[in-house]
C-alpha atoms as a PDB file:
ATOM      1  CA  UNK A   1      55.133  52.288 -84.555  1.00  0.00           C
ATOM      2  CA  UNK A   2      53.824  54.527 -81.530  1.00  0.00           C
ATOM      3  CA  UNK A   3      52.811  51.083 -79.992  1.00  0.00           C
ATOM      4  CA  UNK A   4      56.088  49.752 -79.135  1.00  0.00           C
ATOM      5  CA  UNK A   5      57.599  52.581 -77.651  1.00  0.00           C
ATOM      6  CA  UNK A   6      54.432  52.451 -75.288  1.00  0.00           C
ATOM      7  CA  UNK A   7      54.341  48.854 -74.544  1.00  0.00           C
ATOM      8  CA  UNK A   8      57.775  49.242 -73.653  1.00  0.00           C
ATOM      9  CA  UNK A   9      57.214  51.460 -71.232  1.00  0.00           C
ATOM     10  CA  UNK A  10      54.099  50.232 -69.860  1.00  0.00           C
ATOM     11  CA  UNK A  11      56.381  47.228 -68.816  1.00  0.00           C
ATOM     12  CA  UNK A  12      58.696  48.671 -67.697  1.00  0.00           C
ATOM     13  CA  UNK A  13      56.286  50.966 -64.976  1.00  0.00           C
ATOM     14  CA  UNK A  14      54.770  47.628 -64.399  1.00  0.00           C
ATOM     15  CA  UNK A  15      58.306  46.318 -63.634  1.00  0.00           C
ATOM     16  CA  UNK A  16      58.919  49.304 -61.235  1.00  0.00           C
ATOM     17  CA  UNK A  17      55.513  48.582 -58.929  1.00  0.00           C
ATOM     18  CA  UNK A  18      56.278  45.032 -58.947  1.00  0.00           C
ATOM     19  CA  UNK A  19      59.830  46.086 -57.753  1.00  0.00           C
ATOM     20  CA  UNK A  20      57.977  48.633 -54.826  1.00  0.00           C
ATOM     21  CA  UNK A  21      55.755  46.249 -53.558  1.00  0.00           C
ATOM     22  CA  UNK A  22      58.375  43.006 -53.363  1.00  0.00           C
ATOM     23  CA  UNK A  23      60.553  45.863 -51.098  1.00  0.00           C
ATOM     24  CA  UNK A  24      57.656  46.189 -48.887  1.00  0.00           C
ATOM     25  CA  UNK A  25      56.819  42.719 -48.480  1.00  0.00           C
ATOM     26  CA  UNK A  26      59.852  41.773 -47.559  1.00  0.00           C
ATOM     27  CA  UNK A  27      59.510  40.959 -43.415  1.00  0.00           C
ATOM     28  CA  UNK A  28      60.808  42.607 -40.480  1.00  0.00           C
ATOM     29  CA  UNK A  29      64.371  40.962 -39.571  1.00  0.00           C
ATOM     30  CA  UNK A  30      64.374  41.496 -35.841  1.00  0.00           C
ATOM     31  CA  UNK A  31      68.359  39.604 -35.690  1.00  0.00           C
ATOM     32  CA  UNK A  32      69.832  42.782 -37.859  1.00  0.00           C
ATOM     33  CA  UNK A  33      71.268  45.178 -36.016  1.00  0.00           C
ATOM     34  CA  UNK A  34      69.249  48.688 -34.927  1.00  0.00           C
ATOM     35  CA  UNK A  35      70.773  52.338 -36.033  1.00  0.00           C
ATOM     36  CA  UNK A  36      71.679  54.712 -33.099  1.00  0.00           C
ATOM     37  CA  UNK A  37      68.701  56.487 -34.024  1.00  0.00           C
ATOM     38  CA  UNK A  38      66.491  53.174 -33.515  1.00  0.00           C
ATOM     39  CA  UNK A  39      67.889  52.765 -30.153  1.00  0.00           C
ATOM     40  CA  UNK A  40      67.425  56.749 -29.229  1.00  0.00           C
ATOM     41  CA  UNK A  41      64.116  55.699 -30.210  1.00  0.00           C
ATOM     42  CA  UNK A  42      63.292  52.508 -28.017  1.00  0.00           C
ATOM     43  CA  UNK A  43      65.096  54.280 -24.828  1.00  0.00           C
ATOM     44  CA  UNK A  44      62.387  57.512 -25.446  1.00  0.00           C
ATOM     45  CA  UNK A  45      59.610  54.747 -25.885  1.00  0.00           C
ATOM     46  CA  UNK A  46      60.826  53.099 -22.384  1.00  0.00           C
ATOM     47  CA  UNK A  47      60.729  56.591 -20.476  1.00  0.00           C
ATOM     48  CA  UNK A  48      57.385  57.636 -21.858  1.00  0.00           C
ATOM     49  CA  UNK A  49      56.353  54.280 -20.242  1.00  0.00           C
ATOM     50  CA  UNK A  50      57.847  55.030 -16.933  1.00  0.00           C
ATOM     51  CA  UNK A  51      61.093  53.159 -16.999  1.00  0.00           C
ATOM     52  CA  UNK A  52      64.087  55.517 -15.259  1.00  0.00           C
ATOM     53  CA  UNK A  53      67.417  54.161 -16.198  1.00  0.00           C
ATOM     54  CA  UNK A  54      68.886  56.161 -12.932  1.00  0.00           C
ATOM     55  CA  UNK A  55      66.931  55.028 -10.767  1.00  0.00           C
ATOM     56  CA  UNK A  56      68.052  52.300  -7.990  1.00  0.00           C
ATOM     57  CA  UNK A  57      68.360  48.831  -8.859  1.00  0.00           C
ATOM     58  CA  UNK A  58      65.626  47.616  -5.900  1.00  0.00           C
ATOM     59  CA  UNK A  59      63.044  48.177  -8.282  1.00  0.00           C
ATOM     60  CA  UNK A  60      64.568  46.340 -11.154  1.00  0.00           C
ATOM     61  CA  UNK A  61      62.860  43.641 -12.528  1.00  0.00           C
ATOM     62  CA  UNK A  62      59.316  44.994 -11.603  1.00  0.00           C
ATOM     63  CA  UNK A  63      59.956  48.381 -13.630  1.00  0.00           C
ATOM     64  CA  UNK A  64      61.166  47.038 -16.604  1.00  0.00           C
ATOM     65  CA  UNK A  65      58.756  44.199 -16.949  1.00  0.00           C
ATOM     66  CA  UNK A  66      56.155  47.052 -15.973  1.00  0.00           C
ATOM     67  CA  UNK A  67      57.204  49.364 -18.995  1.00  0.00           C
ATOM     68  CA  UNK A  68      57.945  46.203 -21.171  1.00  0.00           C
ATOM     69  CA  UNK A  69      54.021  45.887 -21.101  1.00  0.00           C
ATOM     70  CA  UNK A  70      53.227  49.307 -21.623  1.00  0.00           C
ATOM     71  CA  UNK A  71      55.808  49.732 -25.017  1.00  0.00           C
ATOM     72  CA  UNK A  72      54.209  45.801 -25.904  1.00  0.00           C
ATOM     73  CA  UNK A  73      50.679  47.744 -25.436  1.00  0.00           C
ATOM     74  CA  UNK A  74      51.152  50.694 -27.432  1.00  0.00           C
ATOM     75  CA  UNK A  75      52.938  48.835 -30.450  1.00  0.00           C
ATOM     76  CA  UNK A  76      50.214  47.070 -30.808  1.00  0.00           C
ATOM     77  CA  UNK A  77      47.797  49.633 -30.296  1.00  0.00           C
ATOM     78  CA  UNK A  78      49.604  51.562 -33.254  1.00  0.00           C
ATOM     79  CA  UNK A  79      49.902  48.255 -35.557  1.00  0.00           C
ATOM     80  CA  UNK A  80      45.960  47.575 -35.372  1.00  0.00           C
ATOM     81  CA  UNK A  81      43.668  49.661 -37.303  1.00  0.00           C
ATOM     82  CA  UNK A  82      41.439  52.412 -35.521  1.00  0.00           C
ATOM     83  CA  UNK A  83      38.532  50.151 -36.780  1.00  0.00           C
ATOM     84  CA  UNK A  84      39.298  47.232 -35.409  1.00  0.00           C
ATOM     85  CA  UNK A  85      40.745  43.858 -37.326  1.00  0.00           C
ATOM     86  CA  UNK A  86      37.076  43.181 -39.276  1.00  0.00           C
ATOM     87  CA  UNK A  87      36.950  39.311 -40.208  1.00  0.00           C
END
């Protein structure tokens, strides 16, 4: 009668890392809105790539598109592996 009891809850930790692993497949839903914290985050990431918010609008476009490709860059830097994508 031991059996049961561990079937049971062999299922049931099999349930549980089924459960994990649909949560982390589910995909990134760019259309929901950020936390205060994400956008603390992004306006950091823009400084570090040499966007000033204060500074005059004559430089406008050219500074943000300039530090648009930098963040682009390093996001992607930090999404591929260190290796390399190996096909």
């Amino acid at each position: 009668m031991t059996s049961l009891p561990r079937i049971a809850l062999g299922a049931l930790a099999a349930a549980c890392c089924f459960a994990s692993v649909a949560a982390l497949a589910q995909p990134y839903d760019s259309t929901a809105p950020l936390t205060r914290a994400q956008v603390r985050a992004e306006v950091i990431e823009w400084q570090r790539a040499g966007y000033d918010q204060s500074d005059d609008w004559s430089h406008y476009p050219e500074s943000a598109l300039r530090a648009g490709a930098i963040v682009a860059q390093r996001r992607a830097e930090t999404a591929t592996p260190a290796g390399g994508a190996r096909h």
